[in-house]
Protein backbone atom coordinates (compact mmCIF):
# COMPACT_ATOMS: atom_id res chain seq x y z
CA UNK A 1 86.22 73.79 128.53
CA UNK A 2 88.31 73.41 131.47
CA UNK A 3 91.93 72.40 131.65
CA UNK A 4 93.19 70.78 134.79
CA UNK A 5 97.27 70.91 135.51
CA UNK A 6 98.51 69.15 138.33
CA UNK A 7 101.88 70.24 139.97
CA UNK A 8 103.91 68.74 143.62
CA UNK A 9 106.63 71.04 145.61
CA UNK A 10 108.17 69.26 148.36
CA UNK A 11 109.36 71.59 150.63
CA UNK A 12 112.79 71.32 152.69
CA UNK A 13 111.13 69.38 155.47
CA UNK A 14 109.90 67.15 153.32
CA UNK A 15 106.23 67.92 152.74
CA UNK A 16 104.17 67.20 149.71
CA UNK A 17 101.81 69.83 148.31
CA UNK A 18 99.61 69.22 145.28
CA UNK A 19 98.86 71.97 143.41
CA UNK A 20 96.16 72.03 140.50
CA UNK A 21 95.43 75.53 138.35
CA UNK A 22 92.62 75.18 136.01
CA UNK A 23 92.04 77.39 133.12
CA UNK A 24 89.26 78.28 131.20
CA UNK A 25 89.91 77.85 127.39
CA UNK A 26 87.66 79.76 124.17
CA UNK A 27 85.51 77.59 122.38
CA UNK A 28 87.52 77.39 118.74
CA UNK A 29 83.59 77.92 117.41
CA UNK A 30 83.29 80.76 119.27
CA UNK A 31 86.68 82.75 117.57
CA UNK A 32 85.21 85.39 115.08
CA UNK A 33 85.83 83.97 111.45
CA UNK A 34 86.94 85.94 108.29
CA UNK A 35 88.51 89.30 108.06
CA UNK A 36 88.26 92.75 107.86
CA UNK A 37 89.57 95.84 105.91
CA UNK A 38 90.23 99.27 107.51
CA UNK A 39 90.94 102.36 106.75
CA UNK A 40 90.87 106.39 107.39
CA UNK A 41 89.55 109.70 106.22
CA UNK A 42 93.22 111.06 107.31
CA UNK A 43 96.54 109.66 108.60
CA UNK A 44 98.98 112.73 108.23
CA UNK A 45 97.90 115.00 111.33
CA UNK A 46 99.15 118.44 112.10
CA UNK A 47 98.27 120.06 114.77
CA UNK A 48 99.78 122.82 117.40
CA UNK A 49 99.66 121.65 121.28
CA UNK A 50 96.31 121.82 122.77
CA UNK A 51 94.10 120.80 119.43
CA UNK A 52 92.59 117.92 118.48
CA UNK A 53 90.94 116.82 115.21
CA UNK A 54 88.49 114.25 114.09
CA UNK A 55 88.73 111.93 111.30
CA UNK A 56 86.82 108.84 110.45
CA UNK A 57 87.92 105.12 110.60
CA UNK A 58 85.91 102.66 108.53
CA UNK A 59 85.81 98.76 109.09
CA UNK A 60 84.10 96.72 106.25
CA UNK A 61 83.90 93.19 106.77
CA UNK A 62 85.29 90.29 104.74
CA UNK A 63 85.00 86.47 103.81
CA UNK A 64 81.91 86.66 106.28
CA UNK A 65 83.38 88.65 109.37
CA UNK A 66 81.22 88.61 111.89
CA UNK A 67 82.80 90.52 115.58
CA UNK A 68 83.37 93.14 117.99
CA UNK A 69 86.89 95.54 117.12
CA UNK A 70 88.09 97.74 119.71
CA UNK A 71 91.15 100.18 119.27
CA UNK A 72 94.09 101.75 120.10
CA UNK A 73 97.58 103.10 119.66
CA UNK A 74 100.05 100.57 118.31
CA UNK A 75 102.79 103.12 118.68
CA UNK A 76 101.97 105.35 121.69
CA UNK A 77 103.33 108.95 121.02
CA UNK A 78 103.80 110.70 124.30
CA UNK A 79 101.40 114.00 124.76
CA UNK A 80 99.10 112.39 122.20
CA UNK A 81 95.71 111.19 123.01
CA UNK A 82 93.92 108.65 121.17
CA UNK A 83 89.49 108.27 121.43
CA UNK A 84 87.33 105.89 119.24
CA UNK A 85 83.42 106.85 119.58
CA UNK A 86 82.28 103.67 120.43
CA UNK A 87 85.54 102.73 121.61
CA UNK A 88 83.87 98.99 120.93
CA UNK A 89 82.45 98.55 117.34
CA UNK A 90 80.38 95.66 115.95
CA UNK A 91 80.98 94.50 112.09
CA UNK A 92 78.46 93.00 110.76
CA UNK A 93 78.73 90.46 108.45
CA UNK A 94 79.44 91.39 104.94
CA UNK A 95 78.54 95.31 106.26
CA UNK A 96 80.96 98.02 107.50
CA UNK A 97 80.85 100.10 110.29
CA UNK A 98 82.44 103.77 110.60
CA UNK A 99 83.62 104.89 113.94
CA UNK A 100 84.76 108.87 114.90
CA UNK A 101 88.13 109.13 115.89
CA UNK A 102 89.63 111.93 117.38
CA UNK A 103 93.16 112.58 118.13
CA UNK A 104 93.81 115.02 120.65
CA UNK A 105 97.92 116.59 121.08
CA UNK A 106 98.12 117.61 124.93
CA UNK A 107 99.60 120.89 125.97
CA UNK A 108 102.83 119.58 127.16
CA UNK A 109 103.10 117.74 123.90
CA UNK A 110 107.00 117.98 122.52
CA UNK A 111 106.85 119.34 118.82
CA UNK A 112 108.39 117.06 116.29
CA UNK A 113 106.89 114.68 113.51
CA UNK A 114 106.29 111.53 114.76
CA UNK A 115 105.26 107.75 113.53
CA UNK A 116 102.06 106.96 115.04
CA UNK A 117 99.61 103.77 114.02
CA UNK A 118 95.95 103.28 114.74
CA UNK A 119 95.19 99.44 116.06
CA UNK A 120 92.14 97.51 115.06
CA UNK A 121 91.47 94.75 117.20
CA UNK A 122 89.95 91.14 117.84
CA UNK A 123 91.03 88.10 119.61
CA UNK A 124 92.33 86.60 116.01
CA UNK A 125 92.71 89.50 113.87
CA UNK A 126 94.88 92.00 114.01
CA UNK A 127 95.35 95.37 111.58
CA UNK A 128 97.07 98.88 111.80
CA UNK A 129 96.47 102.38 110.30
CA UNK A 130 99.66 104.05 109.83
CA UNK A 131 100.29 107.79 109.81
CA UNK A 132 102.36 110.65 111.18
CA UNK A 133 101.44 113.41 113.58
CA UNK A 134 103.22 116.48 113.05
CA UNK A 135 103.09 118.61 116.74
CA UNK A 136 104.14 122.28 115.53
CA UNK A 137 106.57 124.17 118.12
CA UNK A 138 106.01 127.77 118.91
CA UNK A 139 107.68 130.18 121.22
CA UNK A 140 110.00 127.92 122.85
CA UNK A 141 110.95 124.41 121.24
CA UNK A 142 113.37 122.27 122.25
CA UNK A 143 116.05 119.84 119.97
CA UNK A 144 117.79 117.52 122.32
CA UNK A 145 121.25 115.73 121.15
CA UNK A 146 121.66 112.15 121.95
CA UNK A 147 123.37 109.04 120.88
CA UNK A 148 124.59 111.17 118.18
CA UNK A 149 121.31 112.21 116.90
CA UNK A 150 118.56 115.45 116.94
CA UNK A 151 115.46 114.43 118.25
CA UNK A 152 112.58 115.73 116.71
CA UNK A 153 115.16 115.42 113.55
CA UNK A 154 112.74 117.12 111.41
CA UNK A 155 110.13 119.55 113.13
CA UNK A 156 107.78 122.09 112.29
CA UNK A 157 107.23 125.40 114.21
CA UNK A 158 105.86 128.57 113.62
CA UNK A 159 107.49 131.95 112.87
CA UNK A 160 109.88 133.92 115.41
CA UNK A 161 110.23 130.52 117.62
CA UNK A 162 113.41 130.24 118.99
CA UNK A 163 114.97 126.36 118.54
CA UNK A 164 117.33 125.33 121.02
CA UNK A 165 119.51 122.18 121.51
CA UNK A 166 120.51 120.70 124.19
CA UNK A 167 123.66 118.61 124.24
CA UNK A 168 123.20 115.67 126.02
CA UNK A 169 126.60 113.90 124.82
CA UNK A 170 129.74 113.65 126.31
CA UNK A 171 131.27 114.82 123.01
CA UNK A 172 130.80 117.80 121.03
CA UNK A 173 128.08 118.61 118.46
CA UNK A 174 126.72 121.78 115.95
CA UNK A 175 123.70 122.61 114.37
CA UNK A 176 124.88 123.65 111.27
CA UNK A 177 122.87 125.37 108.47
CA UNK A 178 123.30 122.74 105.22
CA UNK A 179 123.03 126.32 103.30
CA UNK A 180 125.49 128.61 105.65
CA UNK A 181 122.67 130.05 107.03
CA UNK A 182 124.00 129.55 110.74
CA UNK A 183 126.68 127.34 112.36
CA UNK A 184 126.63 127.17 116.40
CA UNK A 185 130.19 125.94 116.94
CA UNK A 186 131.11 123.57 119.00
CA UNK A 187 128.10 122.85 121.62
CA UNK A 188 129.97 120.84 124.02
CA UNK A 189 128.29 118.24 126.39
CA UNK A 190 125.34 119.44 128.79
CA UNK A 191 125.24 122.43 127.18
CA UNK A 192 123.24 124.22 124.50
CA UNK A 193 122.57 127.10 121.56
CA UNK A 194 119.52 128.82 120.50
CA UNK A 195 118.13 130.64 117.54
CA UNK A 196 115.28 132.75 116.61
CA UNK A 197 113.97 131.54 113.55
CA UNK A 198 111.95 134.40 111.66
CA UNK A 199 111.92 133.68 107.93
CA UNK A 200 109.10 130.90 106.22
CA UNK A 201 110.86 128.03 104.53
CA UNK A 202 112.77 124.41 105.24
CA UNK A 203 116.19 124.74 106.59
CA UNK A 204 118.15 121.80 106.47
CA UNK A 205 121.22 120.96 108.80
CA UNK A 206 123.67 118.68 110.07
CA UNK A 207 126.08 118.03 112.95
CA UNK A 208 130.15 118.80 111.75
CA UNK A 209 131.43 116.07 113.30
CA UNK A 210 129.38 114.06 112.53
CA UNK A 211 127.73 114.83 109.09
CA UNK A 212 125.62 111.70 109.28
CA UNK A 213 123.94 113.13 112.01
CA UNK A 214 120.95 115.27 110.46
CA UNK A 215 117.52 117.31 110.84
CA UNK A 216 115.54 119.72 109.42
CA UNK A 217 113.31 122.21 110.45
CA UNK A 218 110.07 123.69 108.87
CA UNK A 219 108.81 127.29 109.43
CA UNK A 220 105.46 128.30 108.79
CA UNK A 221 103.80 131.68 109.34
């Protein structure tokens, strides 16, 4: 069906234009009806930069859904790479359909465990598939300070990585063990400290001036 809307300017010498924009409007019987139910194999991903693992997403249909679902990344996570195989998937009514998904972390990925959520999509229907993906550090990771907080706050790296953090503040911050196990001292703004970290286990720490301000860090070997 087509909608006509009819619109005048009158310009500063005093000239009339009509204007008319049509637009082409979906057929309400042609909206997919119903509903559908997803889920995964596996929504808790760890991987190390440059892997990528496959997992399953399955769509079964409900109250007589009957449609096309494509998908995507409701919460984009920046190094991380998102592929449905078919990236367009027809339910069929009453059925299911199972897609392969495989999530790939790029090389330049920044360690850190992040919120990520798989989308689902029609024109009327809408679902998400939420999980984490854990990027593990190694070698060289990063922990910037900002707005009073670590970001990654918690991250996972392997052993003998050395952590740094970068102050990006205007006020000074530590990184201070929650169990003594190192304190930086003050790390004033634009500046930074870095430590090896060669022991397995989950160290815990906090800012001094700011105790609120906390992260952790996971060591694997």
């Amino acid at each position: 069906m087509l909608v006509g809307i009819v619109g005048f300017v009158i310009t500063a010498g005093g000239v009339i234009f009509a204007l008319a924009i049509t637009q082409q409007s979906i057929p309400i019987n042609s909206l997919p009806g119903g509903d559908f139910r997803a889920t995964s194999t596996e929504t808790n991903h760890v991987l190390s930069p440059g892997e990528s693992r496959t997992f399953k997403i399955r769509i079964q249909s409900l109250s007589g859904f009957d449609a096309d679902v494509r998908f995507g990344l409701n919460y984009p996570v920046s190094g991380v790479r998102f592929e449905v195989t078919p990236s367009i998937a027809k339910v069929p009514k009453d059925g299911e359909v199972v897609v392969n998904a495989t999530l790939t972390v790029l090389k330049d990925a920044k360690p850190g465990n992040w919120n990520i959520a798989f989308k689902i999509v029609t024109p009327t229907v809408f679902h998400s598939i939420n999980g984490t993906v854990n990027i593990i550090g190694a070698g060289n990771t990063v922990i910037e300070i900002g707005n009073i907080q670590f970001t990654p706050k918690n991250v996972t790296v392997k052993k003998e990585t050395v952590i740094t953090w970068v102050n990006l503040d205007n006020i000074v911050h530590t990184s201070t063990s929650d169990k003594g196990v190192w304190d930086s001292g003050d790390i004033v703004g634009q500046k930074s400290w870095s430590r090896m970290f060669d022991e397995v286990g989950i160290y815990e720490y906090h800012c001094k001036p700011h105790p609120f301000q906390t992260g952790s860090i996971t060591v694997i070997g």
